[in-house]
N, C-alpha and C. Protein backbone atom coordinates (compact mmCIF):
# COMPACT_ATOMS: atom_id res chain seq x y z
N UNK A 1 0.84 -1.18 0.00
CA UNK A 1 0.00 0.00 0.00
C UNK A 1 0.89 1.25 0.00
N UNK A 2 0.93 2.28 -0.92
CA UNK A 2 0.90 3.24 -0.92
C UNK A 2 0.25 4.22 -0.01
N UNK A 3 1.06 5.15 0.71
CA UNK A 3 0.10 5.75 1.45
C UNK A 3 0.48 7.42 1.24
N UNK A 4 -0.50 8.30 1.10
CA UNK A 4 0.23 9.70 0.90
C UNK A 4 -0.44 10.18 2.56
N UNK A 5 0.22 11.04 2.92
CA UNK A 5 0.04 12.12 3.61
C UNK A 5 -0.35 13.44 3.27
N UNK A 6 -1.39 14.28 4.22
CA UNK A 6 -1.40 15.37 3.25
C UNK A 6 -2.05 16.67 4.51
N UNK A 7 -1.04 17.73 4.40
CA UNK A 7 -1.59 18.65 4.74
C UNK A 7 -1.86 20.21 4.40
N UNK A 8 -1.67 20.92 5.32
CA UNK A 8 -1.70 22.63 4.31
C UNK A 8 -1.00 23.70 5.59
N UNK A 9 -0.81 24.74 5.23
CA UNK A 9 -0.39 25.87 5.83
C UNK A 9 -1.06 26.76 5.15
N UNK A 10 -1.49 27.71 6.28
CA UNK A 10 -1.57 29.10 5.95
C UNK A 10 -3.27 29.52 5.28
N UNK A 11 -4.11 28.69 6.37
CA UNK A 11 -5.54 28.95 6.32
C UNK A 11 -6.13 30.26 6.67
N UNK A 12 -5.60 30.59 8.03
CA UNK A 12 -6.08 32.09 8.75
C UNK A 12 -5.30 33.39 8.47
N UNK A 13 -4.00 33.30 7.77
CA UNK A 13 -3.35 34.39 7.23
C UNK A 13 -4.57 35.42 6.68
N UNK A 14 -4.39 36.73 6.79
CA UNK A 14 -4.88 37.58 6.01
C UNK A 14 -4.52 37.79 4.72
N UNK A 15 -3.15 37.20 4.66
CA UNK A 15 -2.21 37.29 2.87
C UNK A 15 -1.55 36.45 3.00
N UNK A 16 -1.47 35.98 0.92
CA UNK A 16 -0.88 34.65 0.49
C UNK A 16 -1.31 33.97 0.45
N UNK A 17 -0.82 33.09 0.27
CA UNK A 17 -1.57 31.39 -0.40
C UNK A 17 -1.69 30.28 0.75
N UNK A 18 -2.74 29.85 0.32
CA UNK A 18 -2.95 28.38 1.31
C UNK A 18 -1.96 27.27 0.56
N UNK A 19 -0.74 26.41 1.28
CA UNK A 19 0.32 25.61 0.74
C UNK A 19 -0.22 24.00 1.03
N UNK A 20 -0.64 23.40 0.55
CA UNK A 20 -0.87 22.15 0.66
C UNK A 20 0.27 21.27 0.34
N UNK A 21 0.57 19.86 0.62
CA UNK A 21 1.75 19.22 0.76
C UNK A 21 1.12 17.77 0.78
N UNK A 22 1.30 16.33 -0.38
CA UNK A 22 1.41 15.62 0.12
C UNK A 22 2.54 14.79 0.31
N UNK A 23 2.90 13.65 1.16
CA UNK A 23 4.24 13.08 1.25
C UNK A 23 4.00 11.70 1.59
N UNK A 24 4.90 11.08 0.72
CA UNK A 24 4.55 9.57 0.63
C UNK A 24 6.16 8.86 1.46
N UNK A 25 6.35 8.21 2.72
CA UNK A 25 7.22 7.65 2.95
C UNK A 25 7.60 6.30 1.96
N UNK A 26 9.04 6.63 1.84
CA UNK A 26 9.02 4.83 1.17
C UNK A 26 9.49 3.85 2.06
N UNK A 27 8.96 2.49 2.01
CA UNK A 27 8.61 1.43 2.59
C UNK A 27 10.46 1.28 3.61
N UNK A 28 10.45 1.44 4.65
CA UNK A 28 11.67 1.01 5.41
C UNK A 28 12.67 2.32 5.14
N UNK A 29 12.15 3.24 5.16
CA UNK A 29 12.65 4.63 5.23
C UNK A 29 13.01 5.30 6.54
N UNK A 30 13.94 5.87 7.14
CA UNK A 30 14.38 6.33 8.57
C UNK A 30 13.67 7.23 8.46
N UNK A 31 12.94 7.17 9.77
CA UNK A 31 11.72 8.28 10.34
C UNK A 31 12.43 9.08 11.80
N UNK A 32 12.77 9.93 11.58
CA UNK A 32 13.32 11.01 12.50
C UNK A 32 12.88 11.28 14.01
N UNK A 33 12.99 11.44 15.09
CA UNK A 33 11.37 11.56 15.86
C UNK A 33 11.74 13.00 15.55
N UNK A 34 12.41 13.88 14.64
CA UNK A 34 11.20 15.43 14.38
C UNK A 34 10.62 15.36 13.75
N UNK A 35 10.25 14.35 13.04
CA UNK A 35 9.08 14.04 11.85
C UNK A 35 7.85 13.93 12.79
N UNK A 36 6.90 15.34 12.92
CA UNK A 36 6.13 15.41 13.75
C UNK A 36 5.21 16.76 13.32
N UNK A 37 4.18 17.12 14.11
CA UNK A 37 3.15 18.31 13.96
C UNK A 37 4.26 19.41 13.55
N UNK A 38 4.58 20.59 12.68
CA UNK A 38 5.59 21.29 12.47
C UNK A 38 5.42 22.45 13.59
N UNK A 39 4.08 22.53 14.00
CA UNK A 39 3.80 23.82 14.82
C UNK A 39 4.33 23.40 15.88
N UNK A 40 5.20 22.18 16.46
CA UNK A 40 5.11 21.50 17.47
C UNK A 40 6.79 21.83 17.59
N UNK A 41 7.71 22.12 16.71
CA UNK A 41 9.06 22.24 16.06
C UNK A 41 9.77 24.17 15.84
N UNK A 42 10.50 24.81 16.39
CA UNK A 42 11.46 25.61 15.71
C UNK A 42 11.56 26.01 14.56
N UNK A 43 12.13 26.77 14.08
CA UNK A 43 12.35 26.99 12.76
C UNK A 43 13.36 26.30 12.21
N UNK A 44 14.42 26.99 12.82
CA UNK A 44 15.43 25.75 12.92
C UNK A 44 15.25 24.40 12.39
N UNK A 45 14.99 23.78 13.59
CA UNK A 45 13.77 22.05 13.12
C UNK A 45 13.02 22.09 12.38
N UNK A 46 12.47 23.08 11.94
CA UNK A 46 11.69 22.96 10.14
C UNK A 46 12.52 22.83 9.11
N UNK A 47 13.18 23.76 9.34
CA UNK A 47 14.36 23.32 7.78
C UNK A 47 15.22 22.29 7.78
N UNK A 48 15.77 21.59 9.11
CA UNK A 48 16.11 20.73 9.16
C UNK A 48 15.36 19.44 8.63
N UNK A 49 14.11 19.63 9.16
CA UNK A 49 13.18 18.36 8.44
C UNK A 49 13.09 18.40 7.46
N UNK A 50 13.02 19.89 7.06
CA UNK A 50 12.34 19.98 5.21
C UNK A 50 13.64 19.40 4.36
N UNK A 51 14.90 19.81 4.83
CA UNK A 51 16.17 19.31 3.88
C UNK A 51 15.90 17.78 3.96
N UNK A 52 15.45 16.88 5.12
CA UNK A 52 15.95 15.80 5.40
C UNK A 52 14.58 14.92 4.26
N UNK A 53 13.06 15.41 4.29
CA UNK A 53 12.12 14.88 3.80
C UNK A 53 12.04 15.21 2.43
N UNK A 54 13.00 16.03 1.71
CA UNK A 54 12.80 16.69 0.40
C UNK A 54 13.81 15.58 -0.13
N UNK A 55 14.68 15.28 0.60
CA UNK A 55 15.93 14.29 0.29
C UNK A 55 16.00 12.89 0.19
N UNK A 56 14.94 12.72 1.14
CA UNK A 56 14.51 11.24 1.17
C UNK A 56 13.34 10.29 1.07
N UNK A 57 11.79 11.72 0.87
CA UNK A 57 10.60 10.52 0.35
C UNK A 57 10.18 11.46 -0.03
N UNK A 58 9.22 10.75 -0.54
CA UNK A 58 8.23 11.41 -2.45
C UNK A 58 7.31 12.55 -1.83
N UNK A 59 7.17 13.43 -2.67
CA UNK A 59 6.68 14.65 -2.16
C UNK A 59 5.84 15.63 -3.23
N UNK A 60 4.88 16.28 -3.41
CA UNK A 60 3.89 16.89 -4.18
C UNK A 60 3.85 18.34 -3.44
N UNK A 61 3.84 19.56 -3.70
CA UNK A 61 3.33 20.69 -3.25
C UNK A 61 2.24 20.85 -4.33
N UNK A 62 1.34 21.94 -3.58
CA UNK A 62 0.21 22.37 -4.63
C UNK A 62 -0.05 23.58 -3.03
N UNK A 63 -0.33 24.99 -3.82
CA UNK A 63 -1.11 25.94 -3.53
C UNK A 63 -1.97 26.91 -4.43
N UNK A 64 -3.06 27.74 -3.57
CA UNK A 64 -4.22 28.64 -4.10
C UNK A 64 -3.60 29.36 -3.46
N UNK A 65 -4.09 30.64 -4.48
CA UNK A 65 -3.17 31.73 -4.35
C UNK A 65 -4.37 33.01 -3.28
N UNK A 66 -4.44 34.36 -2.90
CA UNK A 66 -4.83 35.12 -2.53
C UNK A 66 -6.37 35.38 -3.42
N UNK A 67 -6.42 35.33 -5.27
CA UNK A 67 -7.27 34.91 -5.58
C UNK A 67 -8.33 34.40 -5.57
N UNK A 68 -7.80 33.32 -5.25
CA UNK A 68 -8.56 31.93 -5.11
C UNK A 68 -9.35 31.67 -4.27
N UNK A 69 -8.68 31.80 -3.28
CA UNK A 69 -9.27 31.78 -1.82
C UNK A 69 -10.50 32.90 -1.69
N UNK A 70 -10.05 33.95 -2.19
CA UNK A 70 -11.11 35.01 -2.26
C UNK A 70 -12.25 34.50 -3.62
N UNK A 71 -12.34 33.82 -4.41
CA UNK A 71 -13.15 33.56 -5.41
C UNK A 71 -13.73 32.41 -4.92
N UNK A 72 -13.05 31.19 -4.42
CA UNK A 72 -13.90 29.49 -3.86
C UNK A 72 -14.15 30.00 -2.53
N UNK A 73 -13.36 30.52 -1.81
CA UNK A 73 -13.14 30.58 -0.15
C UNK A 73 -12.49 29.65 0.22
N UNK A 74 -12.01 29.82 1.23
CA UNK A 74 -10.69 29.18 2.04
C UNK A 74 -10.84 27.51 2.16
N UNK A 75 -11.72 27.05 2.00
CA UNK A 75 -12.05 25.64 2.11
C UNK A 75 -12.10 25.10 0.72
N UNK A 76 -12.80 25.85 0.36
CA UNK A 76 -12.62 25.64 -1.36
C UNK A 76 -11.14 25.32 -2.26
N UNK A 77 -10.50 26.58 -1.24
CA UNK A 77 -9.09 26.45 -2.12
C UNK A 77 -8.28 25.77 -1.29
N UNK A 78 -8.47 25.18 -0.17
CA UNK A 78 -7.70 24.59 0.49
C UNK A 78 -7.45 23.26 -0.30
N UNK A 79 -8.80 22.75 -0.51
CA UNK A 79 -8.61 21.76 -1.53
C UNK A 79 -8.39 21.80 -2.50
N UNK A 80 -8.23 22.53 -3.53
CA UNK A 80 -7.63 22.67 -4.59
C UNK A 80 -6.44 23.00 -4.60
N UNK A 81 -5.55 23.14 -3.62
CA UNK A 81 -4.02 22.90 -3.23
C UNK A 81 -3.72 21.73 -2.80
N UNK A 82 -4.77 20.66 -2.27
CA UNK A 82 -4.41 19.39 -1.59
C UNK A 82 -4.50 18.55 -3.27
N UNK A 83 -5.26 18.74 -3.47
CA UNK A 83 -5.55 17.85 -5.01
C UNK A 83 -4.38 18.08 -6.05
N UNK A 84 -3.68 19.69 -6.06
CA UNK A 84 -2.76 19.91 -6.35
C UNK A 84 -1.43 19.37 -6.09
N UNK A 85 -1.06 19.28 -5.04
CA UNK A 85 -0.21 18.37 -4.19
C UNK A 85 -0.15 17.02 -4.24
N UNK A 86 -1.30 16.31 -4.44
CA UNK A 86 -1.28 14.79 -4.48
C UNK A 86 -0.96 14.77 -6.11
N UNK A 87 -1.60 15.64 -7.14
CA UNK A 87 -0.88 15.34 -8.32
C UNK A 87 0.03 15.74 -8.60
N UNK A 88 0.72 15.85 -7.91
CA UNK A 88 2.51 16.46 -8.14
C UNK A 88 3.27 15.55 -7.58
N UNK A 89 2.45 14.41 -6.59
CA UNK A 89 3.68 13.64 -6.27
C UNK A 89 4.11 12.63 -7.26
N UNK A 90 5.86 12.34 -7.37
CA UNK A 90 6.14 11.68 -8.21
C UNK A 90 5.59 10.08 -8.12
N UNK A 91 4.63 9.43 -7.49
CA UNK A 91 3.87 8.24 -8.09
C UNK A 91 2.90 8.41 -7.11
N UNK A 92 1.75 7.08 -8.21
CA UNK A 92 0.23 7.01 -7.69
C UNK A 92 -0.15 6.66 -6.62
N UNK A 93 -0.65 7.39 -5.33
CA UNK A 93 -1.10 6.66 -3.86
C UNK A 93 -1.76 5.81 -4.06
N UNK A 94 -1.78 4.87 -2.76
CA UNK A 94 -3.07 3.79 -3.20
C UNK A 94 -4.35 4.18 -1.57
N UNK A 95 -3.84 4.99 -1.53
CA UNK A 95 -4.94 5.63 0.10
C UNK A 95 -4.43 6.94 0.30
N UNK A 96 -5.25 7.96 0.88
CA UNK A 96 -4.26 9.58 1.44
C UNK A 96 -5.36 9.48 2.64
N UNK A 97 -4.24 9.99 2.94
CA UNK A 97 -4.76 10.43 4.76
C UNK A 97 -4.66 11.92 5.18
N UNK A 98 -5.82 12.76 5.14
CA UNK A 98 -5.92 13.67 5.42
C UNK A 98 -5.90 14.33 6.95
N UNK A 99 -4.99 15.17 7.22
CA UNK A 99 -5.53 16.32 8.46
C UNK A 99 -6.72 16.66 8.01
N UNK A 100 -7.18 16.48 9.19
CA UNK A 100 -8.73 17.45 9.47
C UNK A 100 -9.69 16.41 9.75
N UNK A 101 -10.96 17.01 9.64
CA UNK A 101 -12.33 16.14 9.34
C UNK A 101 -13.04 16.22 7.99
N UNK A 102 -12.11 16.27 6.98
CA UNK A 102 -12.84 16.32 5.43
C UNK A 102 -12.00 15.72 4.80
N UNK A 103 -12.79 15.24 3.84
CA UNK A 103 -11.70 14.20 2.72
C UNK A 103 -11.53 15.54 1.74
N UNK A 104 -10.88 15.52 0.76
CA UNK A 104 -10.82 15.95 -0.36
C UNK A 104 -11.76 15.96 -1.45
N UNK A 105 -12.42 16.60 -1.48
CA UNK A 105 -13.74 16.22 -2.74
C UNK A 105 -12.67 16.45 -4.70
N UNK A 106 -13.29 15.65 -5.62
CA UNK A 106 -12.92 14.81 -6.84
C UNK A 106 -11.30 14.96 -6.39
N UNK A 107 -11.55 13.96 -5.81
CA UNK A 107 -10.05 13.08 -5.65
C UNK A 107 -9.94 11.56 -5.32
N UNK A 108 -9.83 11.15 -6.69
CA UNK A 108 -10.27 9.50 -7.24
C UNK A 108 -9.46 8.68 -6.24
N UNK A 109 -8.98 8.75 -4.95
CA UNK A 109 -8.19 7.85 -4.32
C UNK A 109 -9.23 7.63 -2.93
N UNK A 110 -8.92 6.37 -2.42
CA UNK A 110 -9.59 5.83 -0.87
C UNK A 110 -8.90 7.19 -0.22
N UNK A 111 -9.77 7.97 0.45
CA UNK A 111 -9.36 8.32 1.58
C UNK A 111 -9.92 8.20 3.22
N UNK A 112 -8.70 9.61 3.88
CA UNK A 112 -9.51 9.07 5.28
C UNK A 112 -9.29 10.60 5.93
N UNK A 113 -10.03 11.10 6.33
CA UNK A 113 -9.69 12.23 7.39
C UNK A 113 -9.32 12.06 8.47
N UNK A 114 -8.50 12.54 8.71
CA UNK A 114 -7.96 11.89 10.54
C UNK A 114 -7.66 13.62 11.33
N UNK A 115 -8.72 13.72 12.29
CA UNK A 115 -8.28 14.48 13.23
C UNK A 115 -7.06 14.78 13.91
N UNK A 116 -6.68 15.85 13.87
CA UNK A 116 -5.04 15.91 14.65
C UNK A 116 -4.07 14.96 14.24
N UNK A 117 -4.33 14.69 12.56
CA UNK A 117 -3.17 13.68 12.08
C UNK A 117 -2.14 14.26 11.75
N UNK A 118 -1.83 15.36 12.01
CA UNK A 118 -0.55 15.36 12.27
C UNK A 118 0.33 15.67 13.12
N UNK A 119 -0.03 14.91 14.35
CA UNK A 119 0.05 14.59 15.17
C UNK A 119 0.09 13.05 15.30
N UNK A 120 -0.61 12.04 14.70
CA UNK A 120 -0.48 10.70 14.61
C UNK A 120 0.46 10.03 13.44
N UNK A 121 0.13 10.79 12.52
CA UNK A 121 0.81 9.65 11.21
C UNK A 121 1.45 10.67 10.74
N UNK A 122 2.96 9.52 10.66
CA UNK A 122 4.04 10.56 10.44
C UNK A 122 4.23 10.78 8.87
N UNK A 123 2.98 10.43 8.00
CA UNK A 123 3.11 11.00 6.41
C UNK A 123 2.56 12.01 6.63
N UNK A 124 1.22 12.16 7.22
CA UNK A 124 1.00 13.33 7.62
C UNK A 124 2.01 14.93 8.33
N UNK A 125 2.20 14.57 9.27
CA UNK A 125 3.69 15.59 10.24
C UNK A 125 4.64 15.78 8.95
N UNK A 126 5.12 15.02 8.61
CA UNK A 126 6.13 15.48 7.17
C UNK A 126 5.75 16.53 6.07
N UNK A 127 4.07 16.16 5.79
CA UNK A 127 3.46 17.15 5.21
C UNK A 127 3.22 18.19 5.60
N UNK A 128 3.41 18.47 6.96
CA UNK A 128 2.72 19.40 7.44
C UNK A 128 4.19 20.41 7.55
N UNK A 129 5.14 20.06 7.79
CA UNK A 129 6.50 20.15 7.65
C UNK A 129 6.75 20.89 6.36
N UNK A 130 6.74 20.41 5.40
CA UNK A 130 6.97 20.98 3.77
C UNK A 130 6.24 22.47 3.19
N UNK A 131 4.79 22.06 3.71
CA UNK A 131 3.52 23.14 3.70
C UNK A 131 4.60 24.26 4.41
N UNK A 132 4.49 24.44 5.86
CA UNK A 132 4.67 25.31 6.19
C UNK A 132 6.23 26.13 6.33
N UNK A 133 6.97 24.93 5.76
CA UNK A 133 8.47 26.08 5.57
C UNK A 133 7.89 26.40 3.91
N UNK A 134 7.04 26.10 2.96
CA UNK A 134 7.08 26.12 1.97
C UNK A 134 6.55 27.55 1.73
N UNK A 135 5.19 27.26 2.42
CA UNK A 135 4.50 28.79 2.73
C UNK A 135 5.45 29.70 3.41
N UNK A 136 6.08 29.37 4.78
CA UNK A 136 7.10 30.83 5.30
C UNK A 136 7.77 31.33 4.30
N UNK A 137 8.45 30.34 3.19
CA UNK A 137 9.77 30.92 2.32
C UNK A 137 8.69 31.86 1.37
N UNK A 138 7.85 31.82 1.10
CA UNK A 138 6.91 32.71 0.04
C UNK A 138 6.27 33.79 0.43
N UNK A 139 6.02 33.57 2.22
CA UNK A 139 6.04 35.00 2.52
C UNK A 139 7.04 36.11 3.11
N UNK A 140 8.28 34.86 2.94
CA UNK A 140 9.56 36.33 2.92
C UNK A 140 10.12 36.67 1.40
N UNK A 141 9.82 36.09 0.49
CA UNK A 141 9.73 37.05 -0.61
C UNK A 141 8.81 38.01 -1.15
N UNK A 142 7.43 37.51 -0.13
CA UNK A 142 6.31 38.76 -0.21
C UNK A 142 7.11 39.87 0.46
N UNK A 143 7.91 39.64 1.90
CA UNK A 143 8.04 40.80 2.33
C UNK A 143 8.81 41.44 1.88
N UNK A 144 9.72 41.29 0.97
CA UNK A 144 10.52 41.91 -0.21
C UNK A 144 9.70 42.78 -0.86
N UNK A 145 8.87 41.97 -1.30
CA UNK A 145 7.90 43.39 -1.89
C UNK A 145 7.65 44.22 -1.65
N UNK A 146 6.65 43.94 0.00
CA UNK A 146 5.66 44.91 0.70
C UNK A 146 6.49 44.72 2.17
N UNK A 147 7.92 45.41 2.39
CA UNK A 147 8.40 45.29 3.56
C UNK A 147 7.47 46.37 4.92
N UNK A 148 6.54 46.89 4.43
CA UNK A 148 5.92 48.10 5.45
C UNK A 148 5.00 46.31 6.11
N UNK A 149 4.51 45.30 5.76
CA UNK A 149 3.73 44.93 6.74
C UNK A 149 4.23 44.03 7.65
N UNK A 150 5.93 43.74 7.37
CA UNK A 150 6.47 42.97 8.27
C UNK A 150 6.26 41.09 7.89
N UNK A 151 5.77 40.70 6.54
CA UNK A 151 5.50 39.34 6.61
C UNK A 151 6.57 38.73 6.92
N UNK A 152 7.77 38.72 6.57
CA UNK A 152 8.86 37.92 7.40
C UNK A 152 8.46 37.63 8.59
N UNK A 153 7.78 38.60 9.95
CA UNK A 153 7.82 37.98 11.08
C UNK A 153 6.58 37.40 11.16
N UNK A 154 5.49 38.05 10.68
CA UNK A 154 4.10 37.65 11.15
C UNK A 154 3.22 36.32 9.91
N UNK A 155 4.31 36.55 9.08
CA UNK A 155 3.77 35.55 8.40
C UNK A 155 2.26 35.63 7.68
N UNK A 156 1.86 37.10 7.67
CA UNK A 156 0.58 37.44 6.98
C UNK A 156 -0.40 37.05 8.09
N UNK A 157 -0.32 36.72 9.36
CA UNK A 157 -1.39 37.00 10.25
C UNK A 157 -1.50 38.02 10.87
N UNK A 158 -3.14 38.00 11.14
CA UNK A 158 -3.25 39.29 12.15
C UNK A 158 -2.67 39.84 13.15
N UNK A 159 -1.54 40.68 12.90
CA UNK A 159 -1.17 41.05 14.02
C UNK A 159 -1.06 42.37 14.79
N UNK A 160 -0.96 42.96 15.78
CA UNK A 160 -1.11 44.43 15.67
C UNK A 160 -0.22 45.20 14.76
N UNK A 161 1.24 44.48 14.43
CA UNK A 161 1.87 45.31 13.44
C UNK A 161 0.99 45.34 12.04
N UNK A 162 0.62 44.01 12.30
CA UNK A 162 -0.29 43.75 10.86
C UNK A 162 -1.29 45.01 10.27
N UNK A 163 -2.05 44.78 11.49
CA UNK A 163 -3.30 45.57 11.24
C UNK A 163 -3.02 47.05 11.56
N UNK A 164 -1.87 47.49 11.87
CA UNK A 164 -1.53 49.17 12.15
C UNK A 164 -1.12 49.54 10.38
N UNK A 165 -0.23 48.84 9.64
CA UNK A 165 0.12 48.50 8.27
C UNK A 165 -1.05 48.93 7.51
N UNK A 166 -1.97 48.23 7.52
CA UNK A 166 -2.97 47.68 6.75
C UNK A 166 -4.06 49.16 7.22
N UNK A 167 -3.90 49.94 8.21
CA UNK A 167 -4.78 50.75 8.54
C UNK A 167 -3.84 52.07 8.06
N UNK A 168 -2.50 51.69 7.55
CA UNK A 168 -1.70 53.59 7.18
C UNK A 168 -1.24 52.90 5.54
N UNK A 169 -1.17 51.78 5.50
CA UNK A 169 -1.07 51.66 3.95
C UNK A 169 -2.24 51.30 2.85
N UNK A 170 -3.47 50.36 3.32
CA UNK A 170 -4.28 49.39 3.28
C UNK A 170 -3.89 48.76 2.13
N UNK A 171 -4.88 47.56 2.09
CA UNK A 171 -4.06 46.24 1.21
C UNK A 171 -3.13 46.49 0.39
N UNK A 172 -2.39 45.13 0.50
CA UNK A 172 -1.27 45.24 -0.63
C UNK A 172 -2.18 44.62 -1.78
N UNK A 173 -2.11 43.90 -2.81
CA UNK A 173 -2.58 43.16 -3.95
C UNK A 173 -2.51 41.79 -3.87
N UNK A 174 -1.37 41.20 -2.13
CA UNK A 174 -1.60 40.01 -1.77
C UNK A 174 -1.95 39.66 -0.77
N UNK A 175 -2.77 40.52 -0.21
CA UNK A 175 -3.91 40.45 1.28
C UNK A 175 -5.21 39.73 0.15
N UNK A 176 -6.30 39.02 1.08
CA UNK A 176 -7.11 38.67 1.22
C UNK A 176 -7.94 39.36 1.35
N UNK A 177 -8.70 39.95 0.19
CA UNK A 177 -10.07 40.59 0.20
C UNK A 177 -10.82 40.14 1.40
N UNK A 178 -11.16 38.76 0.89
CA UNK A 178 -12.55 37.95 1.63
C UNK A 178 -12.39 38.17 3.12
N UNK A 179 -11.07 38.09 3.62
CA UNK A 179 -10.56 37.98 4.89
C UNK A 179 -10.79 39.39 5.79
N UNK A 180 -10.67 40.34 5.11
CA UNK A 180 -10.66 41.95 5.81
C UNK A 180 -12.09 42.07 5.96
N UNK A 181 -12.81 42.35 7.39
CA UNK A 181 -14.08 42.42 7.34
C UNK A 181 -14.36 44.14 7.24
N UNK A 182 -15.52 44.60 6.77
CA UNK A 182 -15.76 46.04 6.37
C UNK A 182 -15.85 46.16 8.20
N UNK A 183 -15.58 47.96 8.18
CA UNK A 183 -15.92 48.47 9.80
C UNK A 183 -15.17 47.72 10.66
N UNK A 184 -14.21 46.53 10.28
CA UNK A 184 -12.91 46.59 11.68
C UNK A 184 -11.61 47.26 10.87
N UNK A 185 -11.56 47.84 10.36
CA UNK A 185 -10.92 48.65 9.27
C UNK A 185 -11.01 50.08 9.06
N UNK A 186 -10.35 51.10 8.80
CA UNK A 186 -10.93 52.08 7.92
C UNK A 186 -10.77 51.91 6.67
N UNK A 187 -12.27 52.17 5.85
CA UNK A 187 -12.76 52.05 4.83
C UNK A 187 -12.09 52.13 3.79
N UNK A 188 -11.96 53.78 4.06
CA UNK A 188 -11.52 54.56 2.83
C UNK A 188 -10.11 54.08 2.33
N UNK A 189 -8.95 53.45 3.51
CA UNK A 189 -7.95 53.07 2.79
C UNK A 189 -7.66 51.55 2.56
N UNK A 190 -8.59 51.27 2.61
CA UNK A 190 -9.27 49.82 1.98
C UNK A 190 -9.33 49.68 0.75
N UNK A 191 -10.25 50.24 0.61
CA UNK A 191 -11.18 50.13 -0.81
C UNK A 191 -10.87 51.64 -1.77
């Protein structure tokens, strides 16, 4: 059996893309114990894993961009980065095991949603691993762009630097429409 893992980064950001990741261990492959939840890990220990899992089992990225998310909504495009991801890995799963409580909708493989899986299954934790140094590295070349909102540190979440930014510059072109609610904002440099 083939088994993919599969997770995402970067759901509640106000900007950037949701990063989906799946990762297929191969059969009698050395499993690390940091091969685990990534939120659970350093930064440090992220790149360490990411060099070690990019190097040694099969791997798919797929993300929705700021767009997207604003056109399907965040669930919408979440999966259309996971579906993305499983078809990028270099061979066919024969099962994926999802974080969360939702399978993947048109995605022709057995699956399974597993709560807090990544936390249990370490195809999962690996994925979750890839997603989110994959997503950090994309929002420090956002902050190259748009260095007034600080994404290097905050990573496109709400934060008070965030939202002080966003209230003397307002959006950049890779904030999240859908995400900015009208009236916790001023308007005018919104829209």
């Amino acid at each position: 059996m083939i088994t993919a893992g599969i997770d995402e980064a970067g759901r509640g950001p106000l900007t950037g893309p949701v990063v989906a990741c799946a990762v297929i261990i191969p059969e009698g492959a050395e499993i690390p114990d940091l091969i685990r939840d990534s939120k659970k890990l350093s930064e440090k220990q992220r790149e360490e894993m990411y060099a070690f899992i990019t190097a040694n089992y099969h791997y798919g990225i797929g993300q929705a961009d700021e767009k997207e998310i604003d056109r399907w909504n965040i669930l919408q495009a979440t999966f259309r980065a996971m579906r993305r991801a499983v078809r990028a890995l270099p061979m066919t799963p024969t099962r994926c095991l999802v974080d969360g409580n939702k399978t993947i909708p048109n995605l022709n493989f057995p699956q399974e949603a597993i709560v807090k899986g990544d936390t249990k299954i370490k195809e999962i934790s690996a994925a979750s691993i890839i997603a989110k140094v994959t997503r950090d590295r994309i929002m420090q070349e956002l902050h190259a762009l748009y260095p007034q909102y600080n994404f290097a540190e905050n990573k496109g979440y709400c934060t008070e630097w965030h939202v002080s930014a966003l209230r003397q510059y307002g959006r950049s072109p890779v904030h999240r429409v859908s995400f900015i609610y009208p009236g916790e904002l001023e308007q005018q440099k919104l829209f």
